[in-house]
C-alpha atoms as a PDB file:
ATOM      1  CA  UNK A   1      -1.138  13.410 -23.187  1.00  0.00           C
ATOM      2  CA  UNK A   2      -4.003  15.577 -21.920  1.00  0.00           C
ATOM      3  CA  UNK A   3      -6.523  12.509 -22.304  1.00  0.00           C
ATOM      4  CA  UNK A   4      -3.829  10.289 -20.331  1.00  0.00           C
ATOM      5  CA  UNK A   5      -3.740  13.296 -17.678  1.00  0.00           C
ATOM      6  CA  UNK A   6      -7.170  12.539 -17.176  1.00  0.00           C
ATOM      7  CA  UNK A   7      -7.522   9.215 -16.756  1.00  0.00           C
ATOM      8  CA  UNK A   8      -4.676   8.973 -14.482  1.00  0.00           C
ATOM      9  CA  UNK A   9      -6.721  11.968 -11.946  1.00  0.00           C
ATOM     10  CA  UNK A  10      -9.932  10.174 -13.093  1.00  0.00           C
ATOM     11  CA  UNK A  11      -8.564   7.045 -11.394  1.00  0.00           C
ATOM     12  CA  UNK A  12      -6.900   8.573  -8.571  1.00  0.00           C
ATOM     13  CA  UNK A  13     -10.331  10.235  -7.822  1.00  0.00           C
ATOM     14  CA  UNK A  14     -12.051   6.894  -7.893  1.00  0.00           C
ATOM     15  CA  UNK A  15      -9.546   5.144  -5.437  1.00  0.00           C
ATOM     16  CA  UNK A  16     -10.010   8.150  -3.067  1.00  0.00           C
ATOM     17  CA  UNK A  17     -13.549   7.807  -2.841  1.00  0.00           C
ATOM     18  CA  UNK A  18     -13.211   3.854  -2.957  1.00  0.00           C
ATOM     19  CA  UNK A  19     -11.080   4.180  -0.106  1.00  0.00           C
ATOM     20  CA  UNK A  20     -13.194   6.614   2.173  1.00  0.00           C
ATOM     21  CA  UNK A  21     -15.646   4.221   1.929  1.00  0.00           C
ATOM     22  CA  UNK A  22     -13.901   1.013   3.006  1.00  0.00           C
ATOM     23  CA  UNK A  23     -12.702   2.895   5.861  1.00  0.00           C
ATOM     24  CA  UNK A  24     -16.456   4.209   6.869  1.00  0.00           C
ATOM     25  CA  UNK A  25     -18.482   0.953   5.707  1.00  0.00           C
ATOM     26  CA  UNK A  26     -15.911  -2.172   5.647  1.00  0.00           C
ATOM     27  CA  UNK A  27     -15.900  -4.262   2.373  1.00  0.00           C
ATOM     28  CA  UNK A  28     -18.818  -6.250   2.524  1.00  0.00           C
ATOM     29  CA  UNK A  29     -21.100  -3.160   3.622  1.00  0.00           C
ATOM     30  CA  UNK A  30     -19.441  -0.612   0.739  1.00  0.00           C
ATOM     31  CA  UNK A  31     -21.338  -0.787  -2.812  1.00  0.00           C
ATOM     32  CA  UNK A  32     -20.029   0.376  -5.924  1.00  0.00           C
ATOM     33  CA  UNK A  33     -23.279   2.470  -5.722  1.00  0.00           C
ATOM     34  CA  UNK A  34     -21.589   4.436  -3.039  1.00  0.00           C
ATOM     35  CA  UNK A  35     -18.152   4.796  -4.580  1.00  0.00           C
ATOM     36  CA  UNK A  36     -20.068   6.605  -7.684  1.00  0.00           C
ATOM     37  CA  UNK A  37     -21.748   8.997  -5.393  1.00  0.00           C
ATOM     38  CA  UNK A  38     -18.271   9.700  -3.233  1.00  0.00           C
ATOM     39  CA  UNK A  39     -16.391  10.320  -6.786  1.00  0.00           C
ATOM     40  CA  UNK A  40     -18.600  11.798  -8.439  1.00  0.00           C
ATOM     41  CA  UNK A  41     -17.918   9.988 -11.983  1.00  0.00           C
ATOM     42  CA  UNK A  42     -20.078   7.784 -13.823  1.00  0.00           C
ATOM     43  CA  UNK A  43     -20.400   3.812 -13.947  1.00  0.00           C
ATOM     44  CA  UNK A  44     -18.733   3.528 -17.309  1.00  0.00           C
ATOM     45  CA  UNK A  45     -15.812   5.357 -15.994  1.00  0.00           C
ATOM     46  CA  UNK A  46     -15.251   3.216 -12.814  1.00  0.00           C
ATOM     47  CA  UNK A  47     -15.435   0.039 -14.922  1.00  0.00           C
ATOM     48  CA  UNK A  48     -12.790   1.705 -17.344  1.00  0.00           C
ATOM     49  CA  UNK A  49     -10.452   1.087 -14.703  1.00  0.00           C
ATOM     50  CA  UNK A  50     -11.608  -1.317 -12.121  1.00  0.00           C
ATOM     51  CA  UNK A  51     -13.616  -4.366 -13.218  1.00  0.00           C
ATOM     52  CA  UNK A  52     -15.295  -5.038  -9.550  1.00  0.00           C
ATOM     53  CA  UNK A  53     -15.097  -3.755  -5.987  1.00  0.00           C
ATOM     54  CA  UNK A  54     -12.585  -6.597  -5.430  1.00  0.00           C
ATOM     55  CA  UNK A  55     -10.475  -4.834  -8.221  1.00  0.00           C
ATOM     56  CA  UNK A  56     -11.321  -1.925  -6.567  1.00  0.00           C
ATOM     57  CA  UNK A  57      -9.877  -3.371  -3.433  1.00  0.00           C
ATOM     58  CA  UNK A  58      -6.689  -4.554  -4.604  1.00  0.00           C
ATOM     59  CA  UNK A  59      -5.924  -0.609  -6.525  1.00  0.00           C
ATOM     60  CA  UNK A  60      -6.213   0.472  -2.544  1.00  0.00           C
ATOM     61  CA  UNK A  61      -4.190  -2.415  -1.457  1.00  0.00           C
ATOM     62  CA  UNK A  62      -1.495  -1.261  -4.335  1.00  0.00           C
ATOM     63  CA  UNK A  63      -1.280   2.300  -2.484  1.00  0.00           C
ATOM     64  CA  UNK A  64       0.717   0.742  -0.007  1.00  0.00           C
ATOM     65  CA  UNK A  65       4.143   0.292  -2.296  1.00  0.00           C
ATOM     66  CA  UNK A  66       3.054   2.972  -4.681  1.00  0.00           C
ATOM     67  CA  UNK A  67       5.966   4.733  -3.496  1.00  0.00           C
ATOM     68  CA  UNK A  68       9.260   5.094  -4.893  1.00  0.00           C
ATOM     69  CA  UNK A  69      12.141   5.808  -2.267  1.00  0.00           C
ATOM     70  CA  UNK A  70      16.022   7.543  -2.621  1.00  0.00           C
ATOM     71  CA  UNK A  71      18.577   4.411  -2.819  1.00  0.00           C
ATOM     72  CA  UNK A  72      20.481   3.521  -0.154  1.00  0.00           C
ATOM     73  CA  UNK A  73      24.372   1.742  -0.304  1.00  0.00           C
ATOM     74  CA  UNK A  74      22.926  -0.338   2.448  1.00  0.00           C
ATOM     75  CA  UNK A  75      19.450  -2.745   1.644  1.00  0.00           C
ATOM     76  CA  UNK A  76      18.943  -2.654   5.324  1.00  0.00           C
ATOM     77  CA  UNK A  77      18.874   0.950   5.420  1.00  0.00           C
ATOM     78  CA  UNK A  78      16.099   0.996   2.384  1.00  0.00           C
ATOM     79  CA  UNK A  79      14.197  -1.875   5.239  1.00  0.00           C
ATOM     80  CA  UNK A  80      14.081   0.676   7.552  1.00  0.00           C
ATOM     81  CA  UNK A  81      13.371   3.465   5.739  1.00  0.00           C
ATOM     82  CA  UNK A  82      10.452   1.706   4.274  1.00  0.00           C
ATOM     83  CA  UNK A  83       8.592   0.967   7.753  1.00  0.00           C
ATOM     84  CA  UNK A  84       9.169   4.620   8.939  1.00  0.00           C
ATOM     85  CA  UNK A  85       7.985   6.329   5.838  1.00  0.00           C
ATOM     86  CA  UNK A  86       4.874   3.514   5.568  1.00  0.00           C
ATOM     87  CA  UNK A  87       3.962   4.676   9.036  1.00  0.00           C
ATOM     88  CA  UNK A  88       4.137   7.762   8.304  1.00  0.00           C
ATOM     89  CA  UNK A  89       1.560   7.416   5.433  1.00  0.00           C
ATOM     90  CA  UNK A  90      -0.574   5.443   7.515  1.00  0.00           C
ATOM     91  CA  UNK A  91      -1.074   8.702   9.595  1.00  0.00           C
ATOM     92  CA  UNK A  92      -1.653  11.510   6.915  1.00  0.00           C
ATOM     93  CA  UNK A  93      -2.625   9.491   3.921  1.00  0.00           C
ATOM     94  CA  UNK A  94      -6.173   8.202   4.280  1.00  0.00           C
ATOM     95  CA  UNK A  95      -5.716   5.417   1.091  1.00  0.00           C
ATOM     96  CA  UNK A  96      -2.842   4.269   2.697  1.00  0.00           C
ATOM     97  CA  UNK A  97      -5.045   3.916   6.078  1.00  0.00           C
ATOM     98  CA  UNK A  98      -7.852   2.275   4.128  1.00  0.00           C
ATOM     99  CA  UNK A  99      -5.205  -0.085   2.381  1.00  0.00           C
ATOM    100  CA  UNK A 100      -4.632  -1.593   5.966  1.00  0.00           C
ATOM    101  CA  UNK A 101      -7.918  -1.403   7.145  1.00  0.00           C
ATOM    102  CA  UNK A 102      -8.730  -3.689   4.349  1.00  0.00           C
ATOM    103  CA  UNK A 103      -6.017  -6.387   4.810  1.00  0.00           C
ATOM    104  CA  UNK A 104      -6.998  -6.580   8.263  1.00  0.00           C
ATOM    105  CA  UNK A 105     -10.960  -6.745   7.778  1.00  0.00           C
ATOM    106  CA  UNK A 106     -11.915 -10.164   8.795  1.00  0.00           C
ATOM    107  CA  UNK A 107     -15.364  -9.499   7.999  1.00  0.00           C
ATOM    108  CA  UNK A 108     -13.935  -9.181   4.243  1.00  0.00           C
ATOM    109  CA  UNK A 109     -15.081 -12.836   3.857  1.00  0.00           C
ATOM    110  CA  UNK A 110     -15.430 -12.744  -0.419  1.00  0.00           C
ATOM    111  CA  UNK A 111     -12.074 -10.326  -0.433  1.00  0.00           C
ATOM    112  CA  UNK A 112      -8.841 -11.977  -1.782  1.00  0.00           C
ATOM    113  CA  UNK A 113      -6.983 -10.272   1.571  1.00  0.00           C
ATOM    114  CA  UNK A 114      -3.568 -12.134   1.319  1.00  0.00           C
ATOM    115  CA  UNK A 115      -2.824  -9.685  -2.291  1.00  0.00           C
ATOM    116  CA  UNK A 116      -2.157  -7.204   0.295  1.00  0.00           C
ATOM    117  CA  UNK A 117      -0.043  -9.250   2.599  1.00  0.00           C
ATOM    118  CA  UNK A 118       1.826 -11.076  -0.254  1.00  0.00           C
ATOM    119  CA  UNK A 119       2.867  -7.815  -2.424  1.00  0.00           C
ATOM    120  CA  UNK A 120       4.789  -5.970   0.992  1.00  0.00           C
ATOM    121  CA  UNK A 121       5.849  -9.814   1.700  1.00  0.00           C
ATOM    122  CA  UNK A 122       7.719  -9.990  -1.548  1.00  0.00           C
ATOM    123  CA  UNK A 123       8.879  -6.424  -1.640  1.00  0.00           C
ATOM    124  CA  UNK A 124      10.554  -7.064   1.580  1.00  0.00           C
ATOM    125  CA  UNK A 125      11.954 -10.340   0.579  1.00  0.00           C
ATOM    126  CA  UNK A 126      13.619  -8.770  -1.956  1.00  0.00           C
ATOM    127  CA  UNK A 127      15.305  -6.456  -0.022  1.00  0.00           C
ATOM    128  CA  UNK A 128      16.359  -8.757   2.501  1.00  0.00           C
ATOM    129  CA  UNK A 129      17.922 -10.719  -0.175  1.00  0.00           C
ATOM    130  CA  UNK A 130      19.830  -8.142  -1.685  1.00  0.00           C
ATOM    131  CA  UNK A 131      21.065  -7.006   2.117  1.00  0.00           C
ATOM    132  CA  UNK A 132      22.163 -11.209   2.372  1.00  0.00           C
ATOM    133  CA  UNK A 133      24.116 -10.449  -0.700  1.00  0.00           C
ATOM    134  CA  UNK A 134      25.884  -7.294   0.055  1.00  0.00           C
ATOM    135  CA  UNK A 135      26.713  -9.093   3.497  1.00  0.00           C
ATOM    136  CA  UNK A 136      24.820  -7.102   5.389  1.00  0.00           C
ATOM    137  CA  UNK A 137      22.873  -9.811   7.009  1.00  0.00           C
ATOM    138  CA  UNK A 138      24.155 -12.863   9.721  1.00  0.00           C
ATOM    139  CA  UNK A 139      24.379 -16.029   8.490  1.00  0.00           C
ATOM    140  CA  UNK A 140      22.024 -17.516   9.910  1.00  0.00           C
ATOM    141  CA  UNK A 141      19.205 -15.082   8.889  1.00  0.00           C
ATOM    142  CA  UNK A 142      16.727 -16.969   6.656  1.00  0.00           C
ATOM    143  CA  UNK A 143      15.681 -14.457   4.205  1.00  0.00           C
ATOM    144  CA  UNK A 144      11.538 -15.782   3.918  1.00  0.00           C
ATOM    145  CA  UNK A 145      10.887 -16.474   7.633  1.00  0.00           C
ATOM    146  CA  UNK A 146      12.583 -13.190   8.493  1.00  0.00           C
ATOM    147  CA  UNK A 147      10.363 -11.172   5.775  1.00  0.00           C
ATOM    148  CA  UNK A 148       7.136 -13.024   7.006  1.00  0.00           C
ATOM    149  CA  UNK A 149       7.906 -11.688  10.706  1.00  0.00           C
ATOM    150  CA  UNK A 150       8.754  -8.175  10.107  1.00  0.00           C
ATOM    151  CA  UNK A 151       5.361  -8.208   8.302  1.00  0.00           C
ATOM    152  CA  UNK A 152       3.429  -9.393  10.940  1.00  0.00           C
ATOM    153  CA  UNK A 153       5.476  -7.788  13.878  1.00  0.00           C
ATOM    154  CA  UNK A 154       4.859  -4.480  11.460  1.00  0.00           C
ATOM    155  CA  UNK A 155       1.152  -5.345  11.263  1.00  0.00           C
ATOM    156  CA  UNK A 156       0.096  -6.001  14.768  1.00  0.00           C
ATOM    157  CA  UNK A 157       2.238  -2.987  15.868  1.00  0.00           C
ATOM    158  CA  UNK A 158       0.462  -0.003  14.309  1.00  0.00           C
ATOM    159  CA  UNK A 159      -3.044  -2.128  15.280  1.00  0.00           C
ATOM    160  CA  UNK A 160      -1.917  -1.515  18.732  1.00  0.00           C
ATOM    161  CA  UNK A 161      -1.248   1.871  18.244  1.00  0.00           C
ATOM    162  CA  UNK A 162      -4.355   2.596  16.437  1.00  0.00           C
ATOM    163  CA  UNK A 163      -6.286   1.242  19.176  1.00  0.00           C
ATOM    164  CA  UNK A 164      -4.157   2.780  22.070  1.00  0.00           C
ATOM    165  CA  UNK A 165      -4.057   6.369  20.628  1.00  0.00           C
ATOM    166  CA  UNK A 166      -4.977   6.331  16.735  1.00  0.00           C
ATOM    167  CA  UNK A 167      -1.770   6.035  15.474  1.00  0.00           C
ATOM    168  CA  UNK A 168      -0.045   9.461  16.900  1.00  0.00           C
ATOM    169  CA  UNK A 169       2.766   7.434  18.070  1.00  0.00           C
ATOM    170  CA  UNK A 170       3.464   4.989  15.375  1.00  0.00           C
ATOM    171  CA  UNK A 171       6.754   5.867  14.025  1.00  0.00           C
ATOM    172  CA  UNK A 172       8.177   5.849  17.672  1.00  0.00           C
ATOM    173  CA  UNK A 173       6.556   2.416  17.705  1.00  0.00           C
ATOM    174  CA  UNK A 174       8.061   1.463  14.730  1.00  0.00           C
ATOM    175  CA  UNK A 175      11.371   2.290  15.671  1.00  0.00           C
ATOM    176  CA  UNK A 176      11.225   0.276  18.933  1.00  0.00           C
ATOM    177  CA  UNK A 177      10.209  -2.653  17.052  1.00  0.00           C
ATOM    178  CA  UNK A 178      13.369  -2.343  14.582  1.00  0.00           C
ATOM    179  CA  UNK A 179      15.896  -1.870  17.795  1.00  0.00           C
ATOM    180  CA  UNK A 180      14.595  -4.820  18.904  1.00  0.00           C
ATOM    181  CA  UNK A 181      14.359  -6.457  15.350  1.00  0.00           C
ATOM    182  CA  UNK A 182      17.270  -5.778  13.828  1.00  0.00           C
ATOM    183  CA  UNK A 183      20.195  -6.593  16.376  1.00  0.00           C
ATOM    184  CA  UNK A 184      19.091 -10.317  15.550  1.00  0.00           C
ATOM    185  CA  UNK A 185      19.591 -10.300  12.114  1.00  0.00           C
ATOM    186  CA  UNK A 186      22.164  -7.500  11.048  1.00  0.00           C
ATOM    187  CA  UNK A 187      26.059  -7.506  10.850  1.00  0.00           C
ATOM    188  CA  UNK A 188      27.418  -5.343  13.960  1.00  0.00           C
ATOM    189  CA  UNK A 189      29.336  -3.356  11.629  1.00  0.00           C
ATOM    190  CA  UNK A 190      26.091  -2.100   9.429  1.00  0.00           C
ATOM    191  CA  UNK A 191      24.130  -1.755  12.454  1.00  0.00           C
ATOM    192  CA  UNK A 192      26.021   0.597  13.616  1.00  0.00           C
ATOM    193  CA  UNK A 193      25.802   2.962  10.759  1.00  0.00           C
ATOM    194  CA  UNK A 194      21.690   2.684  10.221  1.00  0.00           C
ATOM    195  CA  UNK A 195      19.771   5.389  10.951  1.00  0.00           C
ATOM    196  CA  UNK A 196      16.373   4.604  12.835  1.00  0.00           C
ATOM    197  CA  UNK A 197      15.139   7.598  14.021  1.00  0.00           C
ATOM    198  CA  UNK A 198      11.410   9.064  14.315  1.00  0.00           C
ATOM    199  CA  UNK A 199      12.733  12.031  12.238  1.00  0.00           C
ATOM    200  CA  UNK A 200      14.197   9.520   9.316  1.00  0.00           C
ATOM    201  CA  UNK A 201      10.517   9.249   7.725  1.00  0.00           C
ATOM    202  CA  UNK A 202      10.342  13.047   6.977  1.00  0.00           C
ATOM    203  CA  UNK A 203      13.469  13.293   5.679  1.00  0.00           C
ATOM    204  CA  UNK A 204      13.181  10.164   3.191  1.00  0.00           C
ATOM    205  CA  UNK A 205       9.854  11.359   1.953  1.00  0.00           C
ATOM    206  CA  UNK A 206      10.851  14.949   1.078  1.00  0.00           C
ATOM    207  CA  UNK A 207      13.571  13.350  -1.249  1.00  0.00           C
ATOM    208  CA  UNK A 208      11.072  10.244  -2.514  1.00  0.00           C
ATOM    209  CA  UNK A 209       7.728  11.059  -4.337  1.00  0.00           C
ATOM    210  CA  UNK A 210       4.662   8.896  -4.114  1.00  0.00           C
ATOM    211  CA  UNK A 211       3.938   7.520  -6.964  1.00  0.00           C
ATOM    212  CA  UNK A 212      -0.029   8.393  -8.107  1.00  0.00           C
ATOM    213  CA  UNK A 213      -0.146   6.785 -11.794  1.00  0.00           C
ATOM    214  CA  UNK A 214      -2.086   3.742 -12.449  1.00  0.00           C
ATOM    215  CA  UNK A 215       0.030   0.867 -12.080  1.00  0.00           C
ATOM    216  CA  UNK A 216       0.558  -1.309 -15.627  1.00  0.00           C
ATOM    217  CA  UNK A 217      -0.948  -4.583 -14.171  1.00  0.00           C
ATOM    218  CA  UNK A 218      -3.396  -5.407 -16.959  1.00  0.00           C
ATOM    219  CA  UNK A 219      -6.205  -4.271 -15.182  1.00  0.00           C
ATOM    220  CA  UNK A 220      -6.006  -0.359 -15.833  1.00  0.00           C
ATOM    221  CA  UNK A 221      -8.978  -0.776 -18.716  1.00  0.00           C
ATOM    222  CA  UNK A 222     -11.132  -3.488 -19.330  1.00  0.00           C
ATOM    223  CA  UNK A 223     -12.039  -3.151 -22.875  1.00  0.00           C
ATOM    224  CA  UNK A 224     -10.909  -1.086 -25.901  1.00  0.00           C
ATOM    225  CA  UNK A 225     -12.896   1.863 -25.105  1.00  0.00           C
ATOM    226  CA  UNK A 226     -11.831   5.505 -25.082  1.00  0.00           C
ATOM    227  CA  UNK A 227     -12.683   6.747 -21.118  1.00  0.00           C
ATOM    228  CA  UNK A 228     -14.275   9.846 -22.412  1.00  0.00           C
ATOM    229  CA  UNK A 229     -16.549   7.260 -23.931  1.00  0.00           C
ATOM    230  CA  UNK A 230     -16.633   5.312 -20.640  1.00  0.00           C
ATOM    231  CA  UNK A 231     -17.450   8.632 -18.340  1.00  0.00           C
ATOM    232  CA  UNK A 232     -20.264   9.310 -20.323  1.00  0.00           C
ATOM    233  CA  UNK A 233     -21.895   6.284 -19.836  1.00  0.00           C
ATOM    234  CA  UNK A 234     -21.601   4.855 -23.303  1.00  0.00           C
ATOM    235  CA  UNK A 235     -19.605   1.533 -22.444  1.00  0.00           C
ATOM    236  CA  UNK A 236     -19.595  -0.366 -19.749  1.00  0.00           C
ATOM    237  CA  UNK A 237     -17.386  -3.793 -20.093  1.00  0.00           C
ATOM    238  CA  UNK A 238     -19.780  -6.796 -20.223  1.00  0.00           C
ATOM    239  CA  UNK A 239     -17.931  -9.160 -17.405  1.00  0.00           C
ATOM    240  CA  UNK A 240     -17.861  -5.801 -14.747  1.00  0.00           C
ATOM    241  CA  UNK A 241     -19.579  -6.771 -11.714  1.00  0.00           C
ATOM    242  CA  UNK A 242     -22.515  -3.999 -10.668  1.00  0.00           C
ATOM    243  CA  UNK A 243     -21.066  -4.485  -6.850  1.00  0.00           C
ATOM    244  CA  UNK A 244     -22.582  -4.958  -3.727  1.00  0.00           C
END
């Protein structure tokens, strides 16, 4: 347990650095030379958990759903509360900010950016479909087209407000773009009872927690190597990139 303990802060500690980075440099201008220096761990124990600085990437780009969120009777409700509490994180949490940054880098020419786009894409399909299901939705909503706008809508509002005041006011932003969003796609009768407020965010997250374990994707370690092993040096995978 202890060894698992450590791995899990070891990784944590390398995101964080991998994601102060992004934010200062871009992607093409970080180097995993960089990352090492920022975390403060060795090679061997970076490639224990991330093959590459594009696996490196996506881990930041995973931050953005790594959190898990009270249930709510209504899917629609769970929408909402999803946007708040992400904009929310996007002011206080700086992997959160660097997870963004990176999915809107266009100078991130040899980065994979559409992971980023396609895993909130899907997470909000679902929940649209379950909200279709429960009735909660008009007929006439189509579940895809309406998840690919909220995303971008989503997107180009807090790029706005990072450029008009570095995010201070996104959640108020946020919630003007659901007043107008959701009037076109939600029952009357469940409209009426959703709560979009600036103050919803805070509430939601002191009953959620953010969920800071590595994420069982296949990609956690990259050969059969104990990571005390890996941090000191002793193995480092044979197909890990040495970065930029």
């Amino acid at each position: 347990m202890a060894r698992q303990e450590r791995a899990i802060r070891t990784r944590r500690t390398i995101l964080e650095a991998a994601a102060a980075v992004f934010d200062e440099r871009g992607y093409t201008s970080a180097t995993i030379g960089e990352i090492l220096d920022r975390a403060g761990v060795t090679k061997g124990a970076l490639y224990f958990h991330f093959g590459s600085k594009e696996e490196l990437a996506v881990g930041v780009f995973e931050e953005q759903l790594a959190i898990t969120l009270p249930p709510q009777s209504s899917k629609l409700q769970e929408l909402v509360d999803s946007g708040l509490v992400l904009a929310r994180r996007l002011r206080s949490e700086p992997l959160v900010r660097a997870s963004v940054g990176l999915a809107l880098d266009q100078g991130a020419m040899d980065l994979d950016r559409t992971a980023a786009f396609r895993m909130w894409f899907e997470q909000n399909v679902q929940r649209l479909a379950e909200a279709k299901a429960q009735g909660e939705l008009l007929p006439h909503v189509d579940v895809a087209e309406t998840a690919e706008l909220l995303v971008g809508s989503f997107s180009g509002v807090q790029l706005l407000s990072q450029l008009r005041c570095q995010r201070q006011d996104l959640e108020r932003r946020v919630v003007v773009m659901f007043e107008h969003f959701l009037p076109s796609i939600t029952v009357p009768a469940v409209l009426a009872r959703l709560d979009i407020s600036v103050e919803r965010a805070e509430r939601v997250l002191a009953q959620g927690r953010v969920e800071q374990g590595p994420v069982d994707d296949g990609r956690v370690a990259h050969a059969p190597v104990d990571e005390g092993q890996a941090e000191q040096g002793a193995v480092v995978p044979a197909q890990a990139s040495s970065g930029a």
